[in-house]
N, C-alpha and C. Protein backbone atom coordinates (compact mmCIF):
# COMPACT_ATOMS: atom_id res chain seq x y z
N UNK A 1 -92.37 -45.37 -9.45
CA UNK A 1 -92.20 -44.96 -10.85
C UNK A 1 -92.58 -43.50 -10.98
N UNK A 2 -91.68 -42.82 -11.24
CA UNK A 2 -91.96 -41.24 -11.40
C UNK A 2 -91.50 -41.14 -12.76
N UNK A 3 -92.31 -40.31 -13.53
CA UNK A 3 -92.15 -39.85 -15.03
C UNK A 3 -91.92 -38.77 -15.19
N UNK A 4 -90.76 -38.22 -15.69
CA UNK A 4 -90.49 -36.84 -15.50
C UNK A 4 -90.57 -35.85 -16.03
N UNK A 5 -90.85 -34.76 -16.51
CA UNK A 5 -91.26 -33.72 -17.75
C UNK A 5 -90.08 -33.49 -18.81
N UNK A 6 -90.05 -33.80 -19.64
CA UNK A 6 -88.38 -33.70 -20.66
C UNK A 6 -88.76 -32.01 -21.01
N UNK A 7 -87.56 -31.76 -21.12
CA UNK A 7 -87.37 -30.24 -21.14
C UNK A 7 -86.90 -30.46 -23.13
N UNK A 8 -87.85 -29.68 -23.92
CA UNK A 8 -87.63 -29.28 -25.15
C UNK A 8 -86.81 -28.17 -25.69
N UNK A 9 -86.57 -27.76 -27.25
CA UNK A 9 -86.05 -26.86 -27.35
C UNK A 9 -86.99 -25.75 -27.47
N UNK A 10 -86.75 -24.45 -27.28
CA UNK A 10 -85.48 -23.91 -27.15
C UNK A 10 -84.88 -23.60 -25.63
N UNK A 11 -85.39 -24.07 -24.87
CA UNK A 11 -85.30 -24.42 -23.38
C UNK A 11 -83.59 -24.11 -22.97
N UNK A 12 -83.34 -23.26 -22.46
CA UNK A 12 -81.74 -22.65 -22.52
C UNK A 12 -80.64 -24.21 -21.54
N UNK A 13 -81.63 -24.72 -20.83
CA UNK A 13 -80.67 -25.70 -20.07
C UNK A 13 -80.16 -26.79 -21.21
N UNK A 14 -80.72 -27.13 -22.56
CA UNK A 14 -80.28 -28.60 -23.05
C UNK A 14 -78.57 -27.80 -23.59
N UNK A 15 -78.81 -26.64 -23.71
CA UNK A 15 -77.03 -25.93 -24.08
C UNK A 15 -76.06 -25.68 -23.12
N UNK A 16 -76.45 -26.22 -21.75
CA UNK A 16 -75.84 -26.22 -20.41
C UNK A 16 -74.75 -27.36 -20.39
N UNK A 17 -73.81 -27.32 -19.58
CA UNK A 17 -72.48 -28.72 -19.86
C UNK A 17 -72.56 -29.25 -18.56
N UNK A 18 -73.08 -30.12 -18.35
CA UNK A 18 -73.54 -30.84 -17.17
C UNK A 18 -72.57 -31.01 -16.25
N UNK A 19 -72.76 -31.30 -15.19
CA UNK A 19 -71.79 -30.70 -13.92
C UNK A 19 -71.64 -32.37 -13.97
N UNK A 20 -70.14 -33.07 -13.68
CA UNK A 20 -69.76 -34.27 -12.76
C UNK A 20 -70.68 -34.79 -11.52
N UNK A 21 -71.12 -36.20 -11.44
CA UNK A 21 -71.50 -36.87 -10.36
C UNK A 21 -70.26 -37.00 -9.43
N UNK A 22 -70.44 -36.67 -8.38
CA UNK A 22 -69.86 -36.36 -7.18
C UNK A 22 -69.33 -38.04 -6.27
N UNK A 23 -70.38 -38.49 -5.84
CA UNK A 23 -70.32 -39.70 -5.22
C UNK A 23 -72.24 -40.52 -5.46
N UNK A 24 -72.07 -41.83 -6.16
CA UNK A 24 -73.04 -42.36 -6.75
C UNK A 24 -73.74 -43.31 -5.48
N UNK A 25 -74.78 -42.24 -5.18
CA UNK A 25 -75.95 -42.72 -3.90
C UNK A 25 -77.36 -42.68 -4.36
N UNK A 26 -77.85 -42.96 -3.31
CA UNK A 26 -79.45 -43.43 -3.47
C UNK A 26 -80.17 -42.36 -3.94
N UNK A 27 -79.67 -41.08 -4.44
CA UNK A 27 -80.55 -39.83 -5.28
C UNK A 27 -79.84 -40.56 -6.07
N UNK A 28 -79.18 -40.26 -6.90
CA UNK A 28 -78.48 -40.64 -8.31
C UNK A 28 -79.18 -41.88 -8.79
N UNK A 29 -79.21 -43.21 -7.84
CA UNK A 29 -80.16 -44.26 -7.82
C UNK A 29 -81.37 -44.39 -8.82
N UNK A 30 -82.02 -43.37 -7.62
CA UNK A 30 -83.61 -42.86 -8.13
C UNK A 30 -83.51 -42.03 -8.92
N UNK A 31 -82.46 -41.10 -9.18
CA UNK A 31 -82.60 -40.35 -10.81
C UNK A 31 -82.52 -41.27 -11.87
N UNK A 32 -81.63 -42.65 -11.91
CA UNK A 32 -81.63 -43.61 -12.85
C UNK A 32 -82.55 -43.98 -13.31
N UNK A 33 -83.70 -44.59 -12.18
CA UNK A 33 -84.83 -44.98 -11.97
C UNK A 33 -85.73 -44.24 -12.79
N UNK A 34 -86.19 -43.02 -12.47
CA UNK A 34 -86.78 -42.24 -13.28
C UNK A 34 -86.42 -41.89 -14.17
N UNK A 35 -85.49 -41.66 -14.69
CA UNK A 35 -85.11 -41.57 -16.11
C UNK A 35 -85.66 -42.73 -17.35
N UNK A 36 -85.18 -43.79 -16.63
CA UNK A 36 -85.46 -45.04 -17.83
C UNK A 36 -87.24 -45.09 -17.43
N UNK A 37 -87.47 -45.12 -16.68
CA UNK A 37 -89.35 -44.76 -16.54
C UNK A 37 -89.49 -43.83 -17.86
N UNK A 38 -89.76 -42.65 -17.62
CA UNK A 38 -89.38 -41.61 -18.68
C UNK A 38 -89.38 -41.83 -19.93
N UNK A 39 -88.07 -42.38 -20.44
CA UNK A 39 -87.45 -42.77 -21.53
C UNK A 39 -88.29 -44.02 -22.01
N UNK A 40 -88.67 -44.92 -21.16
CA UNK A 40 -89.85 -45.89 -21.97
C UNK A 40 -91.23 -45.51 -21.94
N UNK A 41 -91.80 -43.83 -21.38
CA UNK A 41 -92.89 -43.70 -21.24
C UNK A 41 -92.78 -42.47 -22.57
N UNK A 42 -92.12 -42.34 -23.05
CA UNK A 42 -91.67 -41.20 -24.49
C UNK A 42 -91.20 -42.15 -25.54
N UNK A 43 -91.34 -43.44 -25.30
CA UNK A 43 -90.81 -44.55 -26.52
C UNK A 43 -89.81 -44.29 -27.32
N UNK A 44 -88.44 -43.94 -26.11
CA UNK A 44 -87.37 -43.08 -26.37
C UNK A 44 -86.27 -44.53 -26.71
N UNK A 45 -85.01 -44.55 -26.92
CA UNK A 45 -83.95 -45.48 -26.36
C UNK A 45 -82.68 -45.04 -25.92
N UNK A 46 -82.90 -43.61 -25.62
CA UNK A 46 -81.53 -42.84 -24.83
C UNK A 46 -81.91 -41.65 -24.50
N UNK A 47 -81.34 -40.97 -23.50
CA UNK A 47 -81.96 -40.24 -22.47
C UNK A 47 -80.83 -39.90 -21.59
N UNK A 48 -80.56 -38.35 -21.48
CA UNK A 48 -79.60 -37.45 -20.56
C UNK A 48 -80.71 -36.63 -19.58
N UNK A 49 -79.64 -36.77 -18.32
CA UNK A 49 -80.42 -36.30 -17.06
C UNK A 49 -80.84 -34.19 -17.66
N UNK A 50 -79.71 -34.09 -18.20
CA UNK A 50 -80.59 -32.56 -18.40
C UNK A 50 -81.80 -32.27 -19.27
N UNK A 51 -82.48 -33.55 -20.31
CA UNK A 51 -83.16 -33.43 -20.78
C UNK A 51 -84.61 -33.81 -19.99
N UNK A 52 -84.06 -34.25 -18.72
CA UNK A 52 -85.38 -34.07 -17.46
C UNK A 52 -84.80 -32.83 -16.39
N UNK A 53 -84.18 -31.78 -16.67
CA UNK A 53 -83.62 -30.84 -16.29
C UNK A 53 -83.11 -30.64 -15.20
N UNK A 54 -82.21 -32.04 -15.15
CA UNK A 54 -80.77 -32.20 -13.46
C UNK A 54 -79.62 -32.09 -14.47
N UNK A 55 -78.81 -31.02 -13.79
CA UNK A 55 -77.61 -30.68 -14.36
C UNK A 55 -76.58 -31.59 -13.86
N UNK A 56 -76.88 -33.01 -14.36
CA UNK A 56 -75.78 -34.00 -14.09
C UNK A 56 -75.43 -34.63 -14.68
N UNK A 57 -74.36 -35.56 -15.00
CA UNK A 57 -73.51 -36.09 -16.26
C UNK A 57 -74.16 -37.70 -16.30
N UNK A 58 -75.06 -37.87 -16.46
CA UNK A 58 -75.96 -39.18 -16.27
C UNK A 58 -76.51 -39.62 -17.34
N UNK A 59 -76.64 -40.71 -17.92
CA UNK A 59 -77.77 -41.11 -19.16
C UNK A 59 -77.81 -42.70 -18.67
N UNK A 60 -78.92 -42.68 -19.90
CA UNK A 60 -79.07 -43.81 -19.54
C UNK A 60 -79.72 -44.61 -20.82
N UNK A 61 -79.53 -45.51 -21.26
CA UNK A 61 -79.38 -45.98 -22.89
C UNK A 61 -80.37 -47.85 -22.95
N UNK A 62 -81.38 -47.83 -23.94
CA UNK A 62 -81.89 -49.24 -24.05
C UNK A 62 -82.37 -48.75 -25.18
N UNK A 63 -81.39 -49.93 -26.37
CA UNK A 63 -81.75 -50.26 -27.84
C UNK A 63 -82.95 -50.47 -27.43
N UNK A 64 -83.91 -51.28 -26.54
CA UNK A 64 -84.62 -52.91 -26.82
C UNK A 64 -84.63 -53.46 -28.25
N UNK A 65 -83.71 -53.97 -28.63
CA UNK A 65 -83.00 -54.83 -29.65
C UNK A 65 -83.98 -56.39 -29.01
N UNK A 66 -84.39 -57.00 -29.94
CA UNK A 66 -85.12 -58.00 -30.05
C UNK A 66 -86.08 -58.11 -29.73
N UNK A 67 -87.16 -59.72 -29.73
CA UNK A 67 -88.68 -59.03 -28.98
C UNK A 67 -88.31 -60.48 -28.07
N UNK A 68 -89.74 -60.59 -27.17
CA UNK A 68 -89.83 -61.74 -26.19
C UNK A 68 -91.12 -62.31 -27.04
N UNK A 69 -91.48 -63.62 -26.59
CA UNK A 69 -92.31 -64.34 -26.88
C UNK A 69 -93.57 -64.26 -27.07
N UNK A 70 -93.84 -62.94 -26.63
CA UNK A 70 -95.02 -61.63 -26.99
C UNK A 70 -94.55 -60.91 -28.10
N UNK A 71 -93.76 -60.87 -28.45
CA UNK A 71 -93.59 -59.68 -29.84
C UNK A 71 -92.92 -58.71 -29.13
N UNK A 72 -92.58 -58.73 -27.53
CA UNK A 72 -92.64 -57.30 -26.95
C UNK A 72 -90.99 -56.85 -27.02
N UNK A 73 -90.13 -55.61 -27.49
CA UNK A 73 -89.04 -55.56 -27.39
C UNK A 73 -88.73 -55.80 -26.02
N UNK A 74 -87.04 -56.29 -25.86
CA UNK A 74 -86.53 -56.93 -24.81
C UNK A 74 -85.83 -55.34 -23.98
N UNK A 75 -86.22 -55.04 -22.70
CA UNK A 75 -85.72 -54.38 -21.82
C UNK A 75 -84.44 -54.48 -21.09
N UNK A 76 -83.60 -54.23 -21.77
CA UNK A 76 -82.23 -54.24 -20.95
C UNK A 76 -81.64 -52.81 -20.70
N UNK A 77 -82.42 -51.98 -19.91
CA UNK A 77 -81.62 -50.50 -19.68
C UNK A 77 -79.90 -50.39 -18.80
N UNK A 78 -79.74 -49.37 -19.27
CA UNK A 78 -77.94 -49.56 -18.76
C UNK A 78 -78.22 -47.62 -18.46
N UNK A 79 -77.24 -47.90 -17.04
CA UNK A 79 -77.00 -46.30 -16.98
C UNK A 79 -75.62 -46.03 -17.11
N UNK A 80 -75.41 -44.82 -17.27
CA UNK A 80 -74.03 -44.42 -17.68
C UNK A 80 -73.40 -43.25 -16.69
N UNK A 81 -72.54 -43.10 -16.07
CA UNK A 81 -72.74 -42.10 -15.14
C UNK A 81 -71.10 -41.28 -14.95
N UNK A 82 -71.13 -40.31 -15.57
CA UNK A 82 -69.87 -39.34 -15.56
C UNK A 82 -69.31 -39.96 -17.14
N UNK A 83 -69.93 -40.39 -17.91
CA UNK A 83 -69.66 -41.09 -19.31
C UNK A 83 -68.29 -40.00 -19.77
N UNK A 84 -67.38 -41.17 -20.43
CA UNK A 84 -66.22 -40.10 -21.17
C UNK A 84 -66.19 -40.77 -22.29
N UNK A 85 -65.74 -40.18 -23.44
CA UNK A 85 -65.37 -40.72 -25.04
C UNK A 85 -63.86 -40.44 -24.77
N UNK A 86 -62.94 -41.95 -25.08
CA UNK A 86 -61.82 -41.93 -24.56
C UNK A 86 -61.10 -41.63 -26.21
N UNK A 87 -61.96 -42.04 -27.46
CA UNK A 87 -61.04 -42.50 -28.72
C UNK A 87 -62.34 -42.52 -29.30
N UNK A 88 -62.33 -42.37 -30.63
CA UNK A 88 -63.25 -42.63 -31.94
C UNK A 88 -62.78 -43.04 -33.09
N UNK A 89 -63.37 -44.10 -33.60
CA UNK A 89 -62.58 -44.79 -35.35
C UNK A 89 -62.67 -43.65 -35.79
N UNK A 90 -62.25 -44.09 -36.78
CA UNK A 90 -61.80 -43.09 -38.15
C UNK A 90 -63.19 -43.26 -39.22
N UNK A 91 -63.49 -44.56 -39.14
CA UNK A 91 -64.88 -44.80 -39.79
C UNK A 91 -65.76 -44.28 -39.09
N UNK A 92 -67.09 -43.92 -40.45
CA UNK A 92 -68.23 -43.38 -39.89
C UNK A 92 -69.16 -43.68 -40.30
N UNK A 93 -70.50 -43.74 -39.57
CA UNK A 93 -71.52 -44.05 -40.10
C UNK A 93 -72.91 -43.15 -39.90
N UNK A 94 -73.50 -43.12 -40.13
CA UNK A 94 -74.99 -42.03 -40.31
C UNK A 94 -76.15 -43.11 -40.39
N UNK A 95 -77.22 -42.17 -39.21
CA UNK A 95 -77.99 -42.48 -38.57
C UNK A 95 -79.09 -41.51 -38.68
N UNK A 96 -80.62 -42.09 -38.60
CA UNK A 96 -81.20 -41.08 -39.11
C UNK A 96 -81.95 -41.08 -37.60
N UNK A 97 -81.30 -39.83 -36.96
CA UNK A 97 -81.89 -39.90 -35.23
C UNK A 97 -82.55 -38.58 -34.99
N UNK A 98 -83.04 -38.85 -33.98
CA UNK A 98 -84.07 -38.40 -33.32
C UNK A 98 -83.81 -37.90 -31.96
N UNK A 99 -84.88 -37.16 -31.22
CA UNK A 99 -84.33 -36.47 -29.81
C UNK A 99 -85.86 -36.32 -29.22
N UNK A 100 -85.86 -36.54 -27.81
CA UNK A 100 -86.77 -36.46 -27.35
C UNK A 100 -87.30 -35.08 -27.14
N UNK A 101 -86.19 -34.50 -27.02
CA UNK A 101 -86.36 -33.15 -26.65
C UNK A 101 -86.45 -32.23 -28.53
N UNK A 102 -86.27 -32.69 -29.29
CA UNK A 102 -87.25 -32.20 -30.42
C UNK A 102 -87.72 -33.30 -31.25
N UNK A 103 -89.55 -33.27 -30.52
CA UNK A 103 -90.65 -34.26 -31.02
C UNK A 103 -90.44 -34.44 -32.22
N UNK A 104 -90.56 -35.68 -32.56
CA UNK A 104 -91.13 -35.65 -33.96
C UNK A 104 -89.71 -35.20 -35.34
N UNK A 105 -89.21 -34.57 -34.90
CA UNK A 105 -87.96 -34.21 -35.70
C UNK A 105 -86.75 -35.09 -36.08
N UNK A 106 -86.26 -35.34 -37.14
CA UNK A 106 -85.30 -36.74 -37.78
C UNK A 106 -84.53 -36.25 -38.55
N UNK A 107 -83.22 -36.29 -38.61
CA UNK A 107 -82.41 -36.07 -39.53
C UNK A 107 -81.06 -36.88 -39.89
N UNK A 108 -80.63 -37.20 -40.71
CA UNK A 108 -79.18 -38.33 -41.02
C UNK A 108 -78.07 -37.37 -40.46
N UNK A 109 -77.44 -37.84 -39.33
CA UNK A 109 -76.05 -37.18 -38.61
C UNK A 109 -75.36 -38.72 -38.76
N UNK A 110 -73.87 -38.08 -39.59
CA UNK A 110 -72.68 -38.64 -39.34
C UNK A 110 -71.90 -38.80 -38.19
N UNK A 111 -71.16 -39.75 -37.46
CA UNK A 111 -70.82 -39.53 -36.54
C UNK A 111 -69.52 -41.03 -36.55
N UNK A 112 -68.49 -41.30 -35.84
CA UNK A 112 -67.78 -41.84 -35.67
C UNK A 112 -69.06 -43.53 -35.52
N UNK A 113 -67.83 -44.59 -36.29
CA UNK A 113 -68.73 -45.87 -36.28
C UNK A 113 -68.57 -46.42 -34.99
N UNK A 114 -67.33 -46.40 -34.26
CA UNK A 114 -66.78 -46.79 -32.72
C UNK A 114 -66.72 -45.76 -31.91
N UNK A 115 -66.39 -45.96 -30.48
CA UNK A 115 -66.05 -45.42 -29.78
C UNK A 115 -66.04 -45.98 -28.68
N UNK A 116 -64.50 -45.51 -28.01
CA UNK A 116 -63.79 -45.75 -26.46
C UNK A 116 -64.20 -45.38 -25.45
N UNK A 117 -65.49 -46.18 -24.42
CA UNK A 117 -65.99 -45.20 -23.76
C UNK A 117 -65.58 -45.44 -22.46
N UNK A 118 -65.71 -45.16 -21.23
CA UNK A 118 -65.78 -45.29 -19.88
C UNK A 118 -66.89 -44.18 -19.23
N UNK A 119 -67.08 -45.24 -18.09
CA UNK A 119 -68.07 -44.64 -17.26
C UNK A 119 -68.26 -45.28 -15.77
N UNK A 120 -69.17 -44.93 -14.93
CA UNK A 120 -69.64 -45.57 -13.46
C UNK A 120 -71.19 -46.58 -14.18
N UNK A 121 -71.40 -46.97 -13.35
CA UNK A 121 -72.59 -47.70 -13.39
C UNK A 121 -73.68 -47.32 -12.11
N UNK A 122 -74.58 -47.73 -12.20
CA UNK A 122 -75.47 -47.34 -10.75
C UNK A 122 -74.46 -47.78 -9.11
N UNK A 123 -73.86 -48.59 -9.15
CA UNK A 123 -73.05 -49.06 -7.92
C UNK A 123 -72.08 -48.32 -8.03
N UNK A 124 -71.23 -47.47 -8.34
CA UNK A 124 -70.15 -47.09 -8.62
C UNK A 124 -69.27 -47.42 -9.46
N UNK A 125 -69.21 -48.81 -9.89
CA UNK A 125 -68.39 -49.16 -10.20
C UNK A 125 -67.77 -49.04 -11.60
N UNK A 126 -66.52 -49.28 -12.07
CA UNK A 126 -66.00 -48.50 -13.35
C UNK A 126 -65.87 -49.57 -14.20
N UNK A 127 -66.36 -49.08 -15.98
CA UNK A 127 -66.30 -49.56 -17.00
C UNK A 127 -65.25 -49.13 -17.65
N UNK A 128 -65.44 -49.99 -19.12
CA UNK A 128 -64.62 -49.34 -19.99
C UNK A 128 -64.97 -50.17 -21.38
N UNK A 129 -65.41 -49.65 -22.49
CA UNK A 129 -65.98 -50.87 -23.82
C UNK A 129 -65.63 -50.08 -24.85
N UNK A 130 -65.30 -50.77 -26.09
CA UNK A 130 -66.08 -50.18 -27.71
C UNK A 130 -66.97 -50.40 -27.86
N UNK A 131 -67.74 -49.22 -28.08
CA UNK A 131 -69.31 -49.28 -28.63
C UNK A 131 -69.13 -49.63 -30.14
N UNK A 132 -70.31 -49.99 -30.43
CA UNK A 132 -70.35 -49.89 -31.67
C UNK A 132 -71.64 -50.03 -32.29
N UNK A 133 -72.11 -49.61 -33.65
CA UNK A 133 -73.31 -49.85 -34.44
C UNK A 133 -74.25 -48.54 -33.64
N UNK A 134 -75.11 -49.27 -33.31
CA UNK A 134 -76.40 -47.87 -33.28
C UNK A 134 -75.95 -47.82 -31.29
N UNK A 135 -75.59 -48.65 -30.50
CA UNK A 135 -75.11 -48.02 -29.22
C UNK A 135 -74.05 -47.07 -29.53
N UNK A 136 -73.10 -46.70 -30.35
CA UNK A 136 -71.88 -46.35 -30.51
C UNK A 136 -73.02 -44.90 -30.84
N UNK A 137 -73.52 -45.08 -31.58
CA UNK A 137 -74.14 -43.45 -32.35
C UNK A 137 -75.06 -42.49 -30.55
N UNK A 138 -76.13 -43.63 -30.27
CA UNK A 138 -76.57 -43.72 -28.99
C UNK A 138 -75.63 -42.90 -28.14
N UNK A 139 -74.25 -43.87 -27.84
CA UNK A 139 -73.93 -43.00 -26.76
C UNK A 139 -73.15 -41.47 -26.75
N UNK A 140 -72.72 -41.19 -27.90
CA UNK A 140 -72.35 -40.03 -28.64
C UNK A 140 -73.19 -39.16 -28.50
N UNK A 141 -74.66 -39.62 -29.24
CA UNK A 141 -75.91 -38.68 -28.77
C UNK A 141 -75.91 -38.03 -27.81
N UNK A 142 -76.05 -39.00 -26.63
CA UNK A 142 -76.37 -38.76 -25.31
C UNK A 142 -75.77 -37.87 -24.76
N UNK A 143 -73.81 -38.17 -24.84
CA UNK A 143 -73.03 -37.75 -24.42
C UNK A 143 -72.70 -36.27 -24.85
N UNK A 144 -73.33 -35.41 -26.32
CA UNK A 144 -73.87 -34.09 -26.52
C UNK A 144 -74.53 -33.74 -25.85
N UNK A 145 -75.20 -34.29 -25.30
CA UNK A 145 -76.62 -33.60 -24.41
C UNK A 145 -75.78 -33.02 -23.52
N UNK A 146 -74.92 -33.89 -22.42
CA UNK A 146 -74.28 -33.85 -21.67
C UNK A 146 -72.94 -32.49 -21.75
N UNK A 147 -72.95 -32.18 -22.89
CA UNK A 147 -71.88 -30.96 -23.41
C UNK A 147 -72.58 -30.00 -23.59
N UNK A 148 -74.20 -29.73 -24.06
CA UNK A 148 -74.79 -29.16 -24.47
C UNK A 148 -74.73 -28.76 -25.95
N UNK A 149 -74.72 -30.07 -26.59
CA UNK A 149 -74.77 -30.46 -28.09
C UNK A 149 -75.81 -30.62 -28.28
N UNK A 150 -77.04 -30.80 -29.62
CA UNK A 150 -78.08 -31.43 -29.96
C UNK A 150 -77.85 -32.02 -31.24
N UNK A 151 -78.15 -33.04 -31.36
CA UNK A 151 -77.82 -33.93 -32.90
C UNK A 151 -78.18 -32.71 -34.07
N UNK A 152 -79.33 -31.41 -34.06
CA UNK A 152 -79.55 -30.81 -34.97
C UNK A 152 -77.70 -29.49 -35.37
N UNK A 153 -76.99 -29.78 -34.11
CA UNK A 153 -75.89 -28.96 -34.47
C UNK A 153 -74.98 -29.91 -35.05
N UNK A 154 -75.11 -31.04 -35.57
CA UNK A 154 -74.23 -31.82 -36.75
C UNK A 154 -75.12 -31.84 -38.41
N UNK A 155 -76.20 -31.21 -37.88
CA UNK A 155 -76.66 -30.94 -39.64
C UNK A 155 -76.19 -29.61 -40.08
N UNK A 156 -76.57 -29.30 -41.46
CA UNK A 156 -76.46 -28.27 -42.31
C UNK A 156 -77.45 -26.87 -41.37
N UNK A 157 -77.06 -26.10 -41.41
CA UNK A 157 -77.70 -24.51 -41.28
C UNK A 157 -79.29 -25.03 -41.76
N UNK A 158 -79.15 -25.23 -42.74
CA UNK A 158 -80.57 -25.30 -43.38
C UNK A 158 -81.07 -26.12 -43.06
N UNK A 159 -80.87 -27.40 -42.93
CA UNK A 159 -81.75 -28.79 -42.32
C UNK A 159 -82.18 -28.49 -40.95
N UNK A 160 -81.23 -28.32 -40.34
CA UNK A 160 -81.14 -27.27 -38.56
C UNK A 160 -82.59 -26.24 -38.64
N UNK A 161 -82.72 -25.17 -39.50
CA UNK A 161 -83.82 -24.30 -39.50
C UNK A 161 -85.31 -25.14 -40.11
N UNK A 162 -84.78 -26.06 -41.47
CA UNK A 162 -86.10 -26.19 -41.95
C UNK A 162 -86.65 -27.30 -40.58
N UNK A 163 -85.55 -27.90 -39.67
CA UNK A 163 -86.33 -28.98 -39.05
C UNK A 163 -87.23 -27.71 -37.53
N UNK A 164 -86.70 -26.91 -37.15
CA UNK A 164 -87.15 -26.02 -35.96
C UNK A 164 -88.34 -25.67 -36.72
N UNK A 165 -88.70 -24.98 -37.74
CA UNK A 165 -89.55 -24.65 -38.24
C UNK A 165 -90.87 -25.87 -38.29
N UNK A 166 -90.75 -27.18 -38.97
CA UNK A 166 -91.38 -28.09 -38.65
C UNK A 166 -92.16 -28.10 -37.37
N UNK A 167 -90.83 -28.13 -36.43
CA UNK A 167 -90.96 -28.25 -35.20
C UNK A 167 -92.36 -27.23 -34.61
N UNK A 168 -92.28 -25.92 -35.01
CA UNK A 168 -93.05 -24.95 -34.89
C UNK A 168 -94.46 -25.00 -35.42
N UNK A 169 -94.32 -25.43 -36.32
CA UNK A 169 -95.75 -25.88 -37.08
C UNK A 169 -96.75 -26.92 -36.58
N UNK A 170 -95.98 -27.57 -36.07
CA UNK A 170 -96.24 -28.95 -35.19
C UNK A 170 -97.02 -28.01 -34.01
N UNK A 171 -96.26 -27.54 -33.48
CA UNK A 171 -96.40 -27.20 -31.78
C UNK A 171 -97.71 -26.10 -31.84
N UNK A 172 -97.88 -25.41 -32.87
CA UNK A 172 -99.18 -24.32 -33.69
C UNK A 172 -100.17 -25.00 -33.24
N UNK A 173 -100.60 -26.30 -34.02
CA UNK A 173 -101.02 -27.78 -34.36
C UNK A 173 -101.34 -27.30 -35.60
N UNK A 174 -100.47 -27.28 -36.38
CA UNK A 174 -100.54 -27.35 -38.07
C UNK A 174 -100.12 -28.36 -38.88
């Protein structure tokens, strides 16, 4: 279990467009591995490899949607690997999300309610689904990271500054 340092803003790599996985082996494996480590050690539920700063087209996504017989949410991580958005509804829905890579920061982004995705999985092997509901927003997220998008470039100018500013005040410790 390796936990990896998430790279914040204004950190010039999260605006980087992540390079294609090549052929899916036992590094890529263990980048999976550590990632979802990571991502449940930041009490995250989605997570792009450049936001642990590997310039590769990788994420890796767990609602934990429900609990177990402990109360404890249910662990079902999924990786995604060379992810494409093939199609998006026409419907939309808004989500009030969050980013690991800016703490603490929340804002309502609109975004397509579906979407056509494909991808590899840890074995290689090839998918293809409609997302939908909060995975559908999820993998959209992610898949910015991967372009060098951040959910704060679908808000307003002003929501965008007043949230960095927050951000700043925070990081002061104010």
């Amino acid at each position: 279990m390796a936990i990896l340092p998430i790279v914040e803003v204004p950190d010039p790599r999260l605006r980087l467009v992540s390079k294609p996985v090549e052929v899916v082996d036992d590094g890529i494996r263990q980048l999976v591995t550590d990632m979802i480590d990571t991502m449940y050690d930041a009490h995250g539920i989605g997570l792009a490899a450049i936001q642990v700063g590997v310039d590769q087209r990788v994420l890796v996504i767990d609602l934990q949607e429900g609990e177990d017989e402990d109360g404890k949410p249910v662990k079902n991580p999924h990786a995604y690997i060379n992810p494409e958005i093939l199609s998006v509804s026409d419907e939309v829905s808004t989500y009030n999300e969050g980013c690991l890579s800016i703490p603490e920061q929340y804002a309502e982004v609109k975004r397509p309610a579906r979407c056509q995705v494909k991808w590899l999985d840890e074995k290689g092997e090839a998918h293809e689904a409609e997302l939908d509901g909060l995975l559908a927003t999820c993998m959209q997220h992610e898949i910015d990271h991967l372009n060098g998008v951040l959910f704060i470039d679908h808000v307003s100018r002003l929501k965008r500054d007043m949230l960095m500013r927050k951000l700043t005040k925070i990081r002061k410790g104010g």
